[in-house]
C-alpha atoms as a PDB file:
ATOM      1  CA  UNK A   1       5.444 -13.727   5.498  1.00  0.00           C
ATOM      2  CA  UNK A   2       2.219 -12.556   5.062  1.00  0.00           C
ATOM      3  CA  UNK A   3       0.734  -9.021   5.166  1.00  0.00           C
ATOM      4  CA  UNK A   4      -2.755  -7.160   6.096  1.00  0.00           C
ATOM      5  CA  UNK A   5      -4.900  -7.035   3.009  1.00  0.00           C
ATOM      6  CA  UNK A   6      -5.961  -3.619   4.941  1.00  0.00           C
ATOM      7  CA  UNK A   7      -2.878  -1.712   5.736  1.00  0.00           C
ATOM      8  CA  UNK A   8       0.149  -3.989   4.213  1.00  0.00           C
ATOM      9  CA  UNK A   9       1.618  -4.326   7.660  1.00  0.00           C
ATOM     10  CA  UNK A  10       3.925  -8.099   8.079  1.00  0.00           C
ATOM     11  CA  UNK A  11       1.696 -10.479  10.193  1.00  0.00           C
ATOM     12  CA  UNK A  12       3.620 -12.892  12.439  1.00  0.00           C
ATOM     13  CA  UNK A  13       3.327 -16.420  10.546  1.00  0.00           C
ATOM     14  CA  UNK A  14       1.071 -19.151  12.217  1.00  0.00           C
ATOM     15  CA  UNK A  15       2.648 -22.019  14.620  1.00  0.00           C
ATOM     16  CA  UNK A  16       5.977 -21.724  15.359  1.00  0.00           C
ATOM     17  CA  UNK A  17       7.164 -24.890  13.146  1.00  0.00           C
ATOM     18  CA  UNK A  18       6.305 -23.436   9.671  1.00  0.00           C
ATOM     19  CA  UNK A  19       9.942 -23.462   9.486  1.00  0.00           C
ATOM     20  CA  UNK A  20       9.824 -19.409   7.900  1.00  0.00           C
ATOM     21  CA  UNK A  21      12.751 -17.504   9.250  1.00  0.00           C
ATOM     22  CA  UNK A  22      11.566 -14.518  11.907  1.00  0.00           C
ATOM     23  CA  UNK A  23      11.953 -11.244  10.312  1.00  0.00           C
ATOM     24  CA  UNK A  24      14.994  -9.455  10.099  1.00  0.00           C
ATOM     25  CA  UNK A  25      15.471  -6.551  12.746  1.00  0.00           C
ATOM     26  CA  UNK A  26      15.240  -4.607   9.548  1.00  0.00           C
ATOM     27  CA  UNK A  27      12.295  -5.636   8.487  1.00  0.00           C
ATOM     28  CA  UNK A  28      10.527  -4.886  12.416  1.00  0.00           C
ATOM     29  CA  UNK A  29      11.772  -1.791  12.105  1.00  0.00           C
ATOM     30  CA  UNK A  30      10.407  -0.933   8.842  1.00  0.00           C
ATOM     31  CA  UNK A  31       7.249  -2.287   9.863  1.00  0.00           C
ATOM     32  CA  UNK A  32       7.247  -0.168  12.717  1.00  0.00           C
ATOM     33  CA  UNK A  33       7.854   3.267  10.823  1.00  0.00           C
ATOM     34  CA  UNK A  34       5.263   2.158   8.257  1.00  0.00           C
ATOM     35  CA  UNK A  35       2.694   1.477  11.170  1.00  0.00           C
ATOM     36  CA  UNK A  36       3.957   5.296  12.968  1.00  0.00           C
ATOM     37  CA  UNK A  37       3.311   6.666   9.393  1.00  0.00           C
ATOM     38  CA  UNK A  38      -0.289   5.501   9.163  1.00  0.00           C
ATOM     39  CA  UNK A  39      -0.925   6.380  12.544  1.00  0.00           C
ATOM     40  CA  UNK A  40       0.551   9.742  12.256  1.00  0.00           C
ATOM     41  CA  UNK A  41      -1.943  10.292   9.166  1.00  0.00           C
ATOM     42  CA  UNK A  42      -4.742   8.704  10.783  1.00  0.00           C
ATOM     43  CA  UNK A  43      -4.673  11.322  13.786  1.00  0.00           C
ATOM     44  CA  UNK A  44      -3.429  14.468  11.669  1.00  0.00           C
ATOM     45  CA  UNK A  45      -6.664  13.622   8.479  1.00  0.00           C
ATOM     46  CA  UNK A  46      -8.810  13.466  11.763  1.00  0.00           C
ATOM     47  CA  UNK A  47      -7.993  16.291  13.217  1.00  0.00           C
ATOM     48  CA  UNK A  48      -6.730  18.944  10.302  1.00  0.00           C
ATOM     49  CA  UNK A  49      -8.549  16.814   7.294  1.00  0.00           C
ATOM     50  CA  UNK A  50      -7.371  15.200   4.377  1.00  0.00           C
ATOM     51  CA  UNK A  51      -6.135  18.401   2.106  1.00  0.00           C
ATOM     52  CA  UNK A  52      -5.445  20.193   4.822  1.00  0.00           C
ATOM     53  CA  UNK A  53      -2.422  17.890   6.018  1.00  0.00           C
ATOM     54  CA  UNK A  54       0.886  17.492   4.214  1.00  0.00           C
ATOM     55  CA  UNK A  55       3.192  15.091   3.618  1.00  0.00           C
ATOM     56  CA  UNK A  56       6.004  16.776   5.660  1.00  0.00           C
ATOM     57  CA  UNK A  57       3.286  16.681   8.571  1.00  0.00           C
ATOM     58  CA  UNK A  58       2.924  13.345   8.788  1.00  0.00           C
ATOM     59  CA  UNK A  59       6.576  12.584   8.325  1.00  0.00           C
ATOM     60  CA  UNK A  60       7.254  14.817  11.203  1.00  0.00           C
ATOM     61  CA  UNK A  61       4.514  13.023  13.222  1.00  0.00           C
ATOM     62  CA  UNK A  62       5.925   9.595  12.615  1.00  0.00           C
ATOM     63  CA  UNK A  63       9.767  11.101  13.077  1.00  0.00           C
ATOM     64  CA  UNK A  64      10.735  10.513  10.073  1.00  0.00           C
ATOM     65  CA  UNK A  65      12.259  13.166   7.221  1.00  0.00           C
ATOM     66  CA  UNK A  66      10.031  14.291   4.549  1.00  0.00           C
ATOM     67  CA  UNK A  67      12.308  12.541   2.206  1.00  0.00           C
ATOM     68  CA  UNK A  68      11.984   9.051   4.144  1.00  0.00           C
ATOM     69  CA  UNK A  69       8.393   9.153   3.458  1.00  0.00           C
ATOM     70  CA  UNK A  70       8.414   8.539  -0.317  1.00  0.00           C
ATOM     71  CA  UNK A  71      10.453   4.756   0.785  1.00  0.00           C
ATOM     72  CA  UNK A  72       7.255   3.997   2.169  1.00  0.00           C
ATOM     73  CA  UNK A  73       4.462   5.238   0.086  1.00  0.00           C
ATOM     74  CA  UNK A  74       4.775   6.725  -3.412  1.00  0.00           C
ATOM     75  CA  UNK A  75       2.121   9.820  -1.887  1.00  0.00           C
ATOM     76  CA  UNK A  76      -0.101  11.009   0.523  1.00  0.00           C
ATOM     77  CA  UNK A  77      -2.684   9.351  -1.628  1.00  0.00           C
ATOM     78  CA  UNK A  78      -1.100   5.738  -1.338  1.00  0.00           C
ATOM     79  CA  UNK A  79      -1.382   6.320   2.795  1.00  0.00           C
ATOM     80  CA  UNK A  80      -4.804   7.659   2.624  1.00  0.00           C
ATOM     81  CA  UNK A  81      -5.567   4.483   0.634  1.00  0.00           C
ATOM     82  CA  UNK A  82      -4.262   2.316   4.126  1.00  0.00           C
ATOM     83  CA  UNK A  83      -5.811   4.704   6.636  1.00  0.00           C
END
């Protein structure tokens, strides 16, 4: 599996026969609530600005609990680093 050197999201693997397993349901849905988390903080540092916005925010945007967040990126710098 390979993953965007810009945001970490999994790309799909190239031709069908590489013979790499799909990913898991698991690992779509993680890949989903990481993309809702960057778009969440994409929209919310647009519109409120970076120091302006909080973690709990975003979380909220992406519905997910504050808590859930830190699973996914250590802080609101590590997401601002993928935005």
């Amino acid at each position: 599996m390979q993953t965007c050197c810009q945001c970490g999201i999994l790309l799909p693997m190239e031709g069908s026969g590489s013979g790499a397993p799909a990913p898991s349901l698991r690992d779509r849905k993680r890949e989903r609530t990481r993309r809702a988390l960057v778009d969440a903080a994409a929209a919310l540092f647009e519109r409120k600005g970076y120091d302006e916005t909080t973690v709990a925010e975003i979380a909220a945007a992406a519905d997910i609990g504050t808590r859930t967040f830190f699973s996914y990126f250590a802080s609101k710098e590590d997401l601002a680093r993928v935005v």
